[in-house]
Every structure is written in C-alpha cells, then in structure tokens.
PDB file of N, CA and C in Angstrom:
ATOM      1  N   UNK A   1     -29.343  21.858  22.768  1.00  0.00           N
ATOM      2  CA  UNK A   1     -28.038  21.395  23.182  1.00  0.00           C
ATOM      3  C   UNK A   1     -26.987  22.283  22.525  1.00  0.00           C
ATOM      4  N   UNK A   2     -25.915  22.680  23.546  1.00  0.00           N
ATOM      5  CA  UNK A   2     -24.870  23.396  22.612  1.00  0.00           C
ATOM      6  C   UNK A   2     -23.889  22.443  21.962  1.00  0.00           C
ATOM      7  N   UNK A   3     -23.272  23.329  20.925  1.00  0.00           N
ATOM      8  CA  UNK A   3     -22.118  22.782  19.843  1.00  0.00           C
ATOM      9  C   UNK A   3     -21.458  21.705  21.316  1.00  0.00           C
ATOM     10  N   UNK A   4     -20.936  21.102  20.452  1.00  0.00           N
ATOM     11  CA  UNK A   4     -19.956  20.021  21.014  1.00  0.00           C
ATOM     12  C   UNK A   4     -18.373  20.536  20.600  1.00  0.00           C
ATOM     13  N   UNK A   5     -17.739  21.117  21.829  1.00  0.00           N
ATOM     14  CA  UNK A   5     -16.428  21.265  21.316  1.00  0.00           C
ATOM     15  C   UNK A   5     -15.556  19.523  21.752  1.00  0.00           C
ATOM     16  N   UNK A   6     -14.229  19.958  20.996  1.00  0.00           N
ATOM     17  CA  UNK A   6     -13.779  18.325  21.477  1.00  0.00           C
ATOM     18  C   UNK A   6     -12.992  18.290  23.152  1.00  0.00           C
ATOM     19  N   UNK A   7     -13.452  17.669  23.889  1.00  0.00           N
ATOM     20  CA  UNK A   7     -14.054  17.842  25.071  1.00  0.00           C
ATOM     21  C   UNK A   7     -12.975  16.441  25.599  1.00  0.00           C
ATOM     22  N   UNK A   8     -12.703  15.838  24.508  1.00  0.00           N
ATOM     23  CA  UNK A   8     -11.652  14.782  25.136  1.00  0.00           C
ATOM     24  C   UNK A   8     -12.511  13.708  25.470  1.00  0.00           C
ATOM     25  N   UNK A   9     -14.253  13.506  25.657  1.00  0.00           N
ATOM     26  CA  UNK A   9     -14.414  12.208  25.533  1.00  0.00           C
ATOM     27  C   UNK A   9     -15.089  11.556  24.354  1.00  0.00           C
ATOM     28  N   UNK A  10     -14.385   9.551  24.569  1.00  0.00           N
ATOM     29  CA  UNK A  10     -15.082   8.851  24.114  1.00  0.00           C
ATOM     30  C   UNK A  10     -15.838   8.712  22.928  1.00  0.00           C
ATOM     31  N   UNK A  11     -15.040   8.537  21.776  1.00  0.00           N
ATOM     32  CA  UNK A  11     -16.902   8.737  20.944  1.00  0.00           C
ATOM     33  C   UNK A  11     -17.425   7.574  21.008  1.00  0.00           C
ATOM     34  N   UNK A  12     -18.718   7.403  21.502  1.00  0.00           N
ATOM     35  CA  UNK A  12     -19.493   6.182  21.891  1.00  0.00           C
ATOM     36  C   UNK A  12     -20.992   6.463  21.520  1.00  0.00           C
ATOM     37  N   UNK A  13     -21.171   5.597  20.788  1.00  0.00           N
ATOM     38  CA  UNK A  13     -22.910   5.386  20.250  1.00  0.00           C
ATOM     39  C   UNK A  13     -23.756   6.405  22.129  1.00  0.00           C
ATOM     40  N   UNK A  14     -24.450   6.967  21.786  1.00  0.00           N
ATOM     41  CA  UNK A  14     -25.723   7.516  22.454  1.00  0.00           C
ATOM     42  C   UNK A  14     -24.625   9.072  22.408  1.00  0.00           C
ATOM     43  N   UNK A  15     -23.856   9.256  22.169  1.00  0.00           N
ATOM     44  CA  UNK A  15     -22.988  10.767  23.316  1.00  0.00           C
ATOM     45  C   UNK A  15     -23.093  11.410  21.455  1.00  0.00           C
ATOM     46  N   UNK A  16     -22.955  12.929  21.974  1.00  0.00           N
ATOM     47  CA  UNK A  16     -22.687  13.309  20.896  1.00  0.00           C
ATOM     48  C   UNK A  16     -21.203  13.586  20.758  1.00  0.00           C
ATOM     49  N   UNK A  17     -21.020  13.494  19.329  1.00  0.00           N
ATOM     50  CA  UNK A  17     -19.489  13.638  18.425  1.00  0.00           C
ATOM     51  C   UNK A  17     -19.505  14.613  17.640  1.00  0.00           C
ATOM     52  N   UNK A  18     -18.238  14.168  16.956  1.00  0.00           N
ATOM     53  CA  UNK A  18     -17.826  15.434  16.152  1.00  0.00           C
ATOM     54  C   UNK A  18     -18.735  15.148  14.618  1.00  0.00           C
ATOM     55  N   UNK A  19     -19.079  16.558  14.530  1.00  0.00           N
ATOM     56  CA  UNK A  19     -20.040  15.997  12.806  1.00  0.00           C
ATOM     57  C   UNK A  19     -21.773  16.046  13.580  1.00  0.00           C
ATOM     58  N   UNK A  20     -22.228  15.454  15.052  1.00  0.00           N
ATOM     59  CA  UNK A  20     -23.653  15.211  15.139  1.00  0.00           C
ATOM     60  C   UNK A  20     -23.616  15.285  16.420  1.00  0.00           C
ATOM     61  N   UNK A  21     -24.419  15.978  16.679  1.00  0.00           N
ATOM     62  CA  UNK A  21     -25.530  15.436  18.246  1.00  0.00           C
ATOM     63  C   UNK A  21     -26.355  14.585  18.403  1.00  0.00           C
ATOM     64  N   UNK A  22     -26.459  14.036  17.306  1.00  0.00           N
ATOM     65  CA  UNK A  22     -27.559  12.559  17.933  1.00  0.00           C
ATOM     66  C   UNK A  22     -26.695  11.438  18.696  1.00  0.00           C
ATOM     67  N   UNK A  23     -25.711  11.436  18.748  1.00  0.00           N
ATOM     68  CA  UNK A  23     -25.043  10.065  19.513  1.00  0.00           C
ATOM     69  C   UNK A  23     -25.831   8.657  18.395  1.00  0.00           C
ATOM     70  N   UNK A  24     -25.689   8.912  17.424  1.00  0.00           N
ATOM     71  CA  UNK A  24     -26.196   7.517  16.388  1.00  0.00           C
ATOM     72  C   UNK A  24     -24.923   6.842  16.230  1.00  0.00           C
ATOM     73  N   UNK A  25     -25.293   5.197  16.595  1.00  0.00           N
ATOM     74  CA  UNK A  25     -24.142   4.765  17.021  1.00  0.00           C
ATOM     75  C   UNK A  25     -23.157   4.616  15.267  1.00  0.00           C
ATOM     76  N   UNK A  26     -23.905   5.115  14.027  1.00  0.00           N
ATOM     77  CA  UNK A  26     -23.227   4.902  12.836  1.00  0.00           C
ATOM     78  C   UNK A  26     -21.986   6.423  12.500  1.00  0.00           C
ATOM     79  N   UNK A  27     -22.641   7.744  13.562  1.00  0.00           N
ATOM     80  CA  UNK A  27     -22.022   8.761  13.563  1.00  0.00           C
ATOM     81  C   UNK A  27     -20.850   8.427  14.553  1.00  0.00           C
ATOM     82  N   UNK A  28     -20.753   7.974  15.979  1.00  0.00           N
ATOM     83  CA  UNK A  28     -20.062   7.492  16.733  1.00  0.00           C
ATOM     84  C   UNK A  28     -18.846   6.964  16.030  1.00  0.00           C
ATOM     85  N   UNK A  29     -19.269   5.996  15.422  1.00  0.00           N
ATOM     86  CA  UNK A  29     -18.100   5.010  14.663  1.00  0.00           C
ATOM     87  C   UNK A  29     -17.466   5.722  14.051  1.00  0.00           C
ATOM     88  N   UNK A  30     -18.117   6.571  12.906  1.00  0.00           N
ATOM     89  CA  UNK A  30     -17.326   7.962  12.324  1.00  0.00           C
ATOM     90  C   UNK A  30     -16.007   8.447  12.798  1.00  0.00           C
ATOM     91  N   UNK A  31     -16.888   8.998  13.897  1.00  0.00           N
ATOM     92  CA  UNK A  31     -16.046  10.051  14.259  1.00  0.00           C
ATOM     93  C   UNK A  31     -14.873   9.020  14.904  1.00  0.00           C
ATOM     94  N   UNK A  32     -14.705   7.670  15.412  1.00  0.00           N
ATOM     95  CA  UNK A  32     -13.976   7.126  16.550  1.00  0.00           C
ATOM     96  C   UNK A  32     -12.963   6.658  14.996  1.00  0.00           C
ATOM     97  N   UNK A  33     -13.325   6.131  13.862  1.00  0.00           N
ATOM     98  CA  UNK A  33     -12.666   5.400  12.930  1.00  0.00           C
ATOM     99  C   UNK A  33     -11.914   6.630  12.036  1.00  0.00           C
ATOM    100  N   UNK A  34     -12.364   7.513  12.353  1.00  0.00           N
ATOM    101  CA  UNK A  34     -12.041   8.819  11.280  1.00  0.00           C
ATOM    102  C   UNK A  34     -10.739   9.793  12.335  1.00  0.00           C
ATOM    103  N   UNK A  35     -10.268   8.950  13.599  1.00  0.00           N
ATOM    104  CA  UNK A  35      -9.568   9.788  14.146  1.00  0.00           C
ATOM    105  C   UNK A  35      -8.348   9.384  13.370  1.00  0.00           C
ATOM    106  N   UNK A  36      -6.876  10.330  13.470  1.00  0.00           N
ATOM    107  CA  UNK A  36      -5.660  10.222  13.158  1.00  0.00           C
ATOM    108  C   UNK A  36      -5.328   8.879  13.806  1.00  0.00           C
ATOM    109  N   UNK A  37      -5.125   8.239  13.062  1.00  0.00           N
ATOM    110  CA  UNK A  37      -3.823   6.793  13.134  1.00  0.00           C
ATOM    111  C   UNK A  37      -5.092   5.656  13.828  1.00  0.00           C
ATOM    112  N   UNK A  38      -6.237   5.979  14.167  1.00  0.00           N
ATOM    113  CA  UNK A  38      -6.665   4.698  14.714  1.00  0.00           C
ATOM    114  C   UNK A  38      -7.037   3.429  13.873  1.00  0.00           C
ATOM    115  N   UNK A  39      -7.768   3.395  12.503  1.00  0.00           N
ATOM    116  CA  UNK A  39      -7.662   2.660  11.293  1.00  0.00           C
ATOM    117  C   UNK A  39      -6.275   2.113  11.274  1.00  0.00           C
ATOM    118  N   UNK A  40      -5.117   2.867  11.530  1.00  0.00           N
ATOM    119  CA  UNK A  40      -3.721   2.054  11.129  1.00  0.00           C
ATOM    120  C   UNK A  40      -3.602   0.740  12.569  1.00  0.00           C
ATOM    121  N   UNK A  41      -3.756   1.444  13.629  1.00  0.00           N
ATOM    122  CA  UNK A  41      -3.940   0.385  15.218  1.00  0.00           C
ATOM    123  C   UNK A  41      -4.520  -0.493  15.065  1.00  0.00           C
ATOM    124  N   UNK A  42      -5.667  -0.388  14.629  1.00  0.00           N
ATOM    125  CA  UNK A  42      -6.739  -1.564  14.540  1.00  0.00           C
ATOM    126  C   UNK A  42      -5.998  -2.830  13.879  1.00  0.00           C
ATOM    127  N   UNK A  43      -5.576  -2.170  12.505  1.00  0.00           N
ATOM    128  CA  UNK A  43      -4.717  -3.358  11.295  1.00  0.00           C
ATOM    129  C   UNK A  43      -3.661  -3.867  11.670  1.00  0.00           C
ATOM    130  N   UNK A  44      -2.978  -3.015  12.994  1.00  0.00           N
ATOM    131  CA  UNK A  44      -1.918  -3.526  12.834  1.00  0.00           C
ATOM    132  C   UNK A  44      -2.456  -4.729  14.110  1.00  0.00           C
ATOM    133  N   UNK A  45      -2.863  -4.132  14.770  1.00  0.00           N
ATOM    134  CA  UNK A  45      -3.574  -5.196  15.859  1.00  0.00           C
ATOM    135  C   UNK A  45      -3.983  -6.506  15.316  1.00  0.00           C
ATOM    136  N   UNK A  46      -5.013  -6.430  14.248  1.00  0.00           N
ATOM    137  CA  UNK A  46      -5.352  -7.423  13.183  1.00  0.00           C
ATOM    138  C   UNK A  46      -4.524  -8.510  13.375  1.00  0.00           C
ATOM    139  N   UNK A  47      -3.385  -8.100  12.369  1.00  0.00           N
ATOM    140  CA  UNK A  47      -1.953  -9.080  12.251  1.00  0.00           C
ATOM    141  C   UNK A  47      -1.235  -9.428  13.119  1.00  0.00           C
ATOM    142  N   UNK A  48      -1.730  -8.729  14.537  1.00  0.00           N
ATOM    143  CA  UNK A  48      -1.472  -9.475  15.373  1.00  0.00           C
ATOM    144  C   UNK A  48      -1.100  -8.954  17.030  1.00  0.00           C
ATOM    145  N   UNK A  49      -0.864  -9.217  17.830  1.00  0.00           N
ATOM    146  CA  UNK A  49      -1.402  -8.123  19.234  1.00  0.00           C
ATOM    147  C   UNK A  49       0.063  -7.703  19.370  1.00  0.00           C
ATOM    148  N   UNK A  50       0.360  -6.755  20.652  1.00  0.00           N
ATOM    149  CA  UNK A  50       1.546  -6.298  20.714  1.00  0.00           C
ATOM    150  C   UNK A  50       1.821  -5.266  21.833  1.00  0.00           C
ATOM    151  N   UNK A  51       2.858  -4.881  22.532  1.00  0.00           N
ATOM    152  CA  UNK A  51       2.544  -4.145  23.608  1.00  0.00           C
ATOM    153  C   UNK A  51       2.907  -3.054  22.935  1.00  0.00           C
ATOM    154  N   UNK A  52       2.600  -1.904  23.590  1.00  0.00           N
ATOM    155  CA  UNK A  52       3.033  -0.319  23.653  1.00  0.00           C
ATOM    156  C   UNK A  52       3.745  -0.412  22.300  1.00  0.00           C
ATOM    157  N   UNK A  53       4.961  -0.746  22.856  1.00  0.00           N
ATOM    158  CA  UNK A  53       6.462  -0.124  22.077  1.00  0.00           C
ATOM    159  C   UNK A  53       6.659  -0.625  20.796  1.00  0.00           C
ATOM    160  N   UNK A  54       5.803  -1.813  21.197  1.00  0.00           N
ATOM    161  CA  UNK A  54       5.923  -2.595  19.659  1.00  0.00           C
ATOM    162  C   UNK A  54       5.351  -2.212  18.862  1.00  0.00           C
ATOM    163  N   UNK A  55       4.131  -1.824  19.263  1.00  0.00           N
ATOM    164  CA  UNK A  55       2.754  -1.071  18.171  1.00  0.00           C
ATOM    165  C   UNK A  55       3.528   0.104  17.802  1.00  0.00           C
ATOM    166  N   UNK A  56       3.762   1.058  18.772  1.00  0.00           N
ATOM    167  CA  UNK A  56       4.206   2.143  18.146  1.00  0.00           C
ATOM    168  C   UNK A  56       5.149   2.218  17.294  1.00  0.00           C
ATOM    169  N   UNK A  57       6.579   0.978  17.202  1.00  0.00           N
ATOM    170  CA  UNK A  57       7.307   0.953  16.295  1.00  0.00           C
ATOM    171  C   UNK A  57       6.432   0.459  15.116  1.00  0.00           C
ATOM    172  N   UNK A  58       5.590  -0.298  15.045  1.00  0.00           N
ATOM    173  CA  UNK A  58       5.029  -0.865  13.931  1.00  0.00           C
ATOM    174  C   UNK A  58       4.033   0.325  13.013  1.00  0.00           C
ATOM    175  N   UNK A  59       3.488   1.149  13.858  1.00  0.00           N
ATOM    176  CA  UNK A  59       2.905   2.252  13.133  1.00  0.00           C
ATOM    177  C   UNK A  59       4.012   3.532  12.930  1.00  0.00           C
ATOM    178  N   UNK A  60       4.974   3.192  12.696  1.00  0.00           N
ATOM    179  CA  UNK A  60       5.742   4.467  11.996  1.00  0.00           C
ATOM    180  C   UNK A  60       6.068   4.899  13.037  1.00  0.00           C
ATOM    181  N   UNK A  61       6.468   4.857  14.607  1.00  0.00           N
ATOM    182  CA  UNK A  61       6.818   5.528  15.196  1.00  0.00           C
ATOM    183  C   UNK A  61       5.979   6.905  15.401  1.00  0.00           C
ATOM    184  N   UNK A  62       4.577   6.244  15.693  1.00  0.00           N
ATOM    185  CA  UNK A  62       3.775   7.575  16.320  1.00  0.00           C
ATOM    186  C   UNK A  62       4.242   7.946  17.605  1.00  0.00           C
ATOM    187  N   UNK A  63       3.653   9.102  17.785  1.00  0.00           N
ATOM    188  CA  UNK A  63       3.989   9.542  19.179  1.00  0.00           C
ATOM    189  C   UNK A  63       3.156   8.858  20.223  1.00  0.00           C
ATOM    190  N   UNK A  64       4.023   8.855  21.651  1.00  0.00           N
ATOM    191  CA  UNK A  64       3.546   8.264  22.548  1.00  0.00           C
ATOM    192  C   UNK A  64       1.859   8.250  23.261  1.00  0.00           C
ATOM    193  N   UNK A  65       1.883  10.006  22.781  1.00  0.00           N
ATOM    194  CA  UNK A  65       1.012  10.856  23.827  1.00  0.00           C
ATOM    195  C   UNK A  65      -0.351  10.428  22.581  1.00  0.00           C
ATOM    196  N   UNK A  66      -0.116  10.318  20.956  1.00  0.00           N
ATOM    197  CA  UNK A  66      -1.395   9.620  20.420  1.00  0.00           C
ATOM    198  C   UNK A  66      -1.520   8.369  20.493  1.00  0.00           C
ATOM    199  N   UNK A  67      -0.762   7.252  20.442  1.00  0.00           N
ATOM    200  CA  UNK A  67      -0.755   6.299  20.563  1.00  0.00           C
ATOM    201  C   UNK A  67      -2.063   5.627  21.690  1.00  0.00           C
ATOM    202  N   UNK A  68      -1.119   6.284  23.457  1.00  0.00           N
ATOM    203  CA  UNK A  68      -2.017   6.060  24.202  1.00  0.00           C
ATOM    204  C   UNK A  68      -3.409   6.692  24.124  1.00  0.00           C
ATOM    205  N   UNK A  69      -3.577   7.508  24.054  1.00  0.00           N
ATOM    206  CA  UNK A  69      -4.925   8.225  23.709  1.00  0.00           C
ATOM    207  C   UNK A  69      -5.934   7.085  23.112  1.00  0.00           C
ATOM    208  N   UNK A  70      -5.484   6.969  21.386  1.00  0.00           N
ATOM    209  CA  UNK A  70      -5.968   6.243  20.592  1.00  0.00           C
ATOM    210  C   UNK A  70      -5.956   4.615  21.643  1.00  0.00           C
ATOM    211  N   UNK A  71      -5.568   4.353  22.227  1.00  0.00           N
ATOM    212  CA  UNK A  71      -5.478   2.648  22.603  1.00  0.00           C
ATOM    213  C   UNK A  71      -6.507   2.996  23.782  1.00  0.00           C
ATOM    214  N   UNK A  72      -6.544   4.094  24.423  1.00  0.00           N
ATOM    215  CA  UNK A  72      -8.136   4.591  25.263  1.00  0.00           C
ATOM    216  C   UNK A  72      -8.947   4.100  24.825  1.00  0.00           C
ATOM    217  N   UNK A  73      -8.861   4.973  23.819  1.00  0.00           N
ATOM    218  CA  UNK A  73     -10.648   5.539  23.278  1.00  0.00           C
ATOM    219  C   UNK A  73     -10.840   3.798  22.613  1.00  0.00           C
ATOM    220  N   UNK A  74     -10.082   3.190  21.855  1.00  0.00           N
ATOM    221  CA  UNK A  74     -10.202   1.893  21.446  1.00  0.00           C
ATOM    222  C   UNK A  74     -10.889   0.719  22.542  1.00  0.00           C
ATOM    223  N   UNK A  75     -10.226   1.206  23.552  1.00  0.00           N
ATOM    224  CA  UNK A  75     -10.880   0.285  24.775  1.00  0.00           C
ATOM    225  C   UNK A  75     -11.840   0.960  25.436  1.00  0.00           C
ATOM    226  N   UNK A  76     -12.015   1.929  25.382  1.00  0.00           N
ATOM    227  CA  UNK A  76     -13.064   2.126  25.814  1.00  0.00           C
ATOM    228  C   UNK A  76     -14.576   1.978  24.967  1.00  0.00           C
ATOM    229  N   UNK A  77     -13.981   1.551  23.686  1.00  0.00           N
ATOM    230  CA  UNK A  77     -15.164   1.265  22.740  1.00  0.00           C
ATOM    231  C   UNK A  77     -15.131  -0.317  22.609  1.00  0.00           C
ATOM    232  N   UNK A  78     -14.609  -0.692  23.254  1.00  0.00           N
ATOM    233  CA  UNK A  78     -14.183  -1.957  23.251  1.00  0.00           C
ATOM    234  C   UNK A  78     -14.317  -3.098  22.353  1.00  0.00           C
ATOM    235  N   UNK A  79     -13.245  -2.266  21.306  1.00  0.00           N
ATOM    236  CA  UNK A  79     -12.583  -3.040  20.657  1.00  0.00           C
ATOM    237  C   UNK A  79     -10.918  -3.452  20.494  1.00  0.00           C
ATOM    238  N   UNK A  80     -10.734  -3.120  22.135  1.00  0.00           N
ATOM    239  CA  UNK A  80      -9.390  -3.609  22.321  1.00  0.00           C
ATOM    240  C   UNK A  80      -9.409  -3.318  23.444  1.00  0.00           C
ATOM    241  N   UNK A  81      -8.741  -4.642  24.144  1.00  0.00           N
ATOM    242  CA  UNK A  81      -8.266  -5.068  25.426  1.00  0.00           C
ATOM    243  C   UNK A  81      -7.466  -5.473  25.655  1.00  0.00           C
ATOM    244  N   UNK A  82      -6.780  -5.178  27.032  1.00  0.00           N
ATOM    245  CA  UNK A  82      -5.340  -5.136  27.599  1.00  0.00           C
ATOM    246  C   UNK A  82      -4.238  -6.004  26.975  1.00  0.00           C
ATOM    247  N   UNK A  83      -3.348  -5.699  26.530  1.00  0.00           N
ATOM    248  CA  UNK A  83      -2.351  -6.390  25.832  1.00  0.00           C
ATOM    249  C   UNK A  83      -1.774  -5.934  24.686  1.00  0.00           C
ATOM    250  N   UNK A  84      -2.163  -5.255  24.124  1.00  0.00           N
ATOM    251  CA  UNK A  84      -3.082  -5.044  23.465  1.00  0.00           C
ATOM    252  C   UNK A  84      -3.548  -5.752  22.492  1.00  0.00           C
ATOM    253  N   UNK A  85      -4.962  -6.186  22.082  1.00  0.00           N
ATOM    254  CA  UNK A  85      -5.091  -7.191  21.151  1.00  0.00           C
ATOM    255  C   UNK A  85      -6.569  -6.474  20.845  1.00  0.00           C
ATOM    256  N   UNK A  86      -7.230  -7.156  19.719  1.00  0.00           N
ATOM    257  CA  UNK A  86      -8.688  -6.805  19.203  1.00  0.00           C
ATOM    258  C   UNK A  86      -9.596  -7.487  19.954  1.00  0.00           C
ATOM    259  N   UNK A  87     -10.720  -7.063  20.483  1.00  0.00           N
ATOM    260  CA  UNK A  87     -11.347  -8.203  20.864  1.00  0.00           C
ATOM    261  C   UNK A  87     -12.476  -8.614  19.989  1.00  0.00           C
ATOM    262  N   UNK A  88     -13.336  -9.702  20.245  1.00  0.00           N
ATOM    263  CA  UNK A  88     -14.166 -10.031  19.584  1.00  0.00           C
ATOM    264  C   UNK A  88     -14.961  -8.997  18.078  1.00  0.00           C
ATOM    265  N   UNK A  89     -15.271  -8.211  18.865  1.00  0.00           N
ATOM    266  CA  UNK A  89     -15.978  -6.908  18.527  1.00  0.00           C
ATOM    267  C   UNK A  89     -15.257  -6.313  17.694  1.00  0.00           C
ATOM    268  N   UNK A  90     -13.963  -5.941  18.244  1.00  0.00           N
ATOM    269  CA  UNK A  90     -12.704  -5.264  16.893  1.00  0.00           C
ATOM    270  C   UNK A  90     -12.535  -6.497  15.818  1.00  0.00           C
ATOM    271  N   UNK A  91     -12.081  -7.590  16.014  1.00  0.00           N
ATOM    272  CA  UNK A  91     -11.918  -8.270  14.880  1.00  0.00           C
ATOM    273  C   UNK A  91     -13.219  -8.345  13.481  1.00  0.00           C
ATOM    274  N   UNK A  92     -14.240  -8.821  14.202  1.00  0.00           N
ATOM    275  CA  UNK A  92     -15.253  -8.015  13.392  1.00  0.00           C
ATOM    276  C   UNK A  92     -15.598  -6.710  12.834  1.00  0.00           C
ATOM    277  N   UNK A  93     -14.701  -5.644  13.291  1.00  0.00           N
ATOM    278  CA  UNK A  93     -15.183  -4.139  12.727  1.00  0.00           C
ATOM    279  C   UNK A  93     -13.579  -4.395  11.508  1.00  0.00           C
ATOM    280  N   UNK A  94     -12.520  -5.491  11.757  1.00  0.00           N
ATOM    281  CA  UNK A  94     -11.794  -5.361  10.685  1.00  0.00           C
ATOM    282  C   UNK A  94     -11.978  -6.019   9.822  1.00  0.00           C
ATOM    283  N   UNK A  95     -13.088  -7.162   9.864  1.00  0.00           N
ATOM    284  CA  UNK A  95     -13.374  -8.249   9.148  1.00  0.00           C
ATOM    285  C   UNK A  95     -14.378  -7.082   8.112  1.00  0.00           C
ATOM    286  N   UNK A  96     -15.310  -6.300   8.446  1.00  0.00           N
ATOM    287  CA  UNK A  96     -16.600  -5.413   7.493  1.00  0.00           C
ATOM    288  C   UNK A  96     -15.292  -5.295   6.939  1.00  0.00           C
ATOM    289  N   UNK A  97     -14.209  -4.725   7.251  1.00  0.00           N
ATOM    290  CA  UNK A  97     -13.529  -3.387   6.630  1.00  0.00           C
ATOM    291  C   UNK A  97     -13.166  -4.405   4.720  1.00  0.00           C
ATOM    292  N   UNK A  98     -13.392  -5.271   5.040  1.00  0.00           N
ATOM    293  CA  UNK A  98     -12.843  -6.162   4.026  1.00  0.00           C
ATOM    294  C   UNK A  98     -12.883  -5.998   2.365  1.00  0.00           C
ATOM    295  N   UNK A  99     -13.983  -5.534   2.181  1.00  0.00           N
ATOM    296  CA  UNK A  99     -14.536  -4.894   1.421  1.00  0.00           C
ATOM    297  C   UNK A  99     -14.153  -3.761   0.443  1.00  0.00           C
ATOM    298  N   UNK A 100     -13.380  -2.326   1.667  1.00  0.00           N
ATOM    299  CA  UNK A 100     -12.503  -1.626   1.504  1.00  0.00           C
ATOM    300  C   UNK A 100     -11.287  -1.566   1.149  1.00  0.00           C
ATOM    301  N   UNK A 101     -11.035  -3.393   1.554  1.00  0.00           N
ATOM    302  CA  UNK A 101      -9.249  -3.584   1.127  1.00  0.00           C
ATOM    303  C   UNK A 101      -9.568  -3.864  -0.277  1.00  0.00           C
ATOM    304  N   UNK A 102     -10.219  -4.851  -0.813  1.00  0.00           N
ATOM    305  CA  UNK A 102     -10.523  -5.047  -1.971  1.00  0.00           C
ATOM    306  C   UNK A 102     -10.697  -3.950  -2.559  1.00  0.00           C
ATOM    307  N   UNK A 103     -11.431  -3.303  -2.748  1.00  0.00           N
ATOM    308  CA  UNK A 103     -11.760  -1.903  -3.381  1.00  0.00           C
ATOM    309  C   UNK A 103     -10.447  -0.740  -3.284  1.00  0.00           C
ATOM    310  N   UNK A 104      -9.263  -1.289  -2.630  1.00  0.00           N
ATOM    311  CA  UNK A 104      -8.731  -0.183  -2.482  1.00  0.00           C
ATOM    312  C   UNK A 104      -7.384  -1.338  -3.255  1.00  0.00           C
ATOM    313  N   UNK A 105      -7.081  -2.424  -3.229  1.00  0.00           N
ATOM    314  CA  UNK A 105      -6.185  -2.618  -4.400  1.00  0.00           C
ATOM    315  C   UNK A 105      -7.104  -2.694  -6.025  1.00  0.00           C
ATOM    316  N   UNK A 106      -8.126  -2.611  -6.095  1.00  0.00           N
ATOM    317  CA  UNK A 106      -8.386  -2.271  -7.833  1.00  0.00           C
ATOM    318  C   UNK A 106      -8.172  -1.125  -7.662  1.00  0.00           C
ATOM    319  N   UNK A 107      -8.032  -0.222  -6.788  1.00  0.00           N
ATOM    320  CA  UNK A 107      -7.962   1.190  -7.463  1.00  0.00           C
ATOM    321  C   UNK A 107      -6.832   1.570  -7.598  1.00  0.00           C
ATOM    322  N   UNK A 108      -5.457   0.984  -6.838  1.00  0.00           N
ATOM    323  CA  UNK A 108      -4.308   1.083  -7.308  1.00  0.00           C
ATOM    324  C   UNK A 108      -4.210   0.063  -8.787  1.00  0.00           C
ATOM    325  N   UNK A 109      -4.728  -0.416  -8.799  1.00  0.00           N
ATOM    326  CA  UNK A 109      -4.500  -1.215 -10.075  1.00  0.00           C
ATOM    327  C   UNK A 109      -4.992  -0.575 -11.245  1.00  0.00           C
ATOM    328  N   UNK A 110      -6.073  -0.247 -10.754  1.00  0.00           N
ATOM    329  CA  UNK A 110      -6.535   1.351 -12.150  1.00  0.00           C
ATOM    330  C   UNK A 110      -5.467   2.027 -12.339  1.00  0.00           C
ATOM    331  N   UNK A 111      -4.829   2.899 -10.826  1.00  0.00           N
ATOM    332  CA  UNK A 111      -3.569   3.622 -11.053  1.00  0.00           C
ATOM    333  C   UNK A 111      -2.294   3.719 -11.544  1.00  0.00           C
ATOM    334  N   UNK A 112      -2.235   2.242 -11.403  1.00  0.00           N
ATOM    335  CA  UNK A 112      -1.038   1.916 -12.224  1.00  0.00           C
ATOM    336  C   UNK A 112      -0.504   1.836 -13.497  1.00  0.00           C
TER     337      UNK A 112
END
C-alpha cells in the first residue's frame, strides 16, 4: 500500500490515517482526536449543544472553513449529530476523557 497523503478523508477505524495503515480503530481515534480544535468541539459540545455561530464564538472564534470541516469529520464518526450536539457515543468518548481532566488540574497544581 502506498504512503497515505492527507487526502481529506474521514479518519475512521478500518481506513488508513495519519501515523498508520492499519485502519486500527485505536490509531483512527488518534489521528481524528489529535486534529486542530476538535478536543476543544467535543467539550464545548459537552456543556452543552449549539449551532454553527455559537460554537464558533465559544471556541475562540475559529474559522469557519475549520470549524465546518471538524463538525464533518465529527459526524461522520458519529459522535455528533445535527444541531449540533454529542451523541450517545461522543458523550462517552468525553466521559473516558475524565481521567485526563483530573490529571491535568494536579499538574497545574504542581505548577503553581
């Protein structure tokens, strides 16, 4: 199989991504959670759903052209559906993340 350039689709468990060609759905997630601003969408989704304009004011005023992109690839992994809100599936990938929040205020608390 050749290199995978970024090709504009999907990262979805079986396809290959950025980082692997196996399409392993733990590399998938990677690459889909490791894009620019989508970790911030998800959270803000979390706290609560919102259309377009609202999200985008709520994430710092990203740009339009990532925004939509990122709210794609989100639904198309479907963990977010129309409205935009989390669905089942997303609320659970923010619920694991839980772990990380914890771990990430002791370490400002070390820092401080």
């Amino acid at each position: 199989m050749s290199k995978r350039k970024d090709s504009g689709a999907d990262p979805l468990p079986g396809r290959p991504v950025r980082g692997s060609e196996s399409g392993r759905p733990v590399m998938a997630a990677l690459d889909l959670l490791g894009r620019r601003w989508t970790l911030r969408i998800l959270w803000e989704l979390h706290q609560r759903p919102d259309g377009f304009r609202g999200l985008q004011a709520r994430c710092d005023g990203m740009s339009s052209s990532v925004l939509a992109t990122r709210l794609n690839e989100l639904t198309s992994a479907r963990l977010v559906e129309g409205g935009y809100r989390l669905t089942e599936l997303g609320e659970e990938l923010v619920e694991a993340m839980g772990p990380v929040v914890e771990w990430s205020r002791r370490w400002a608390d070390e820092l401080a």
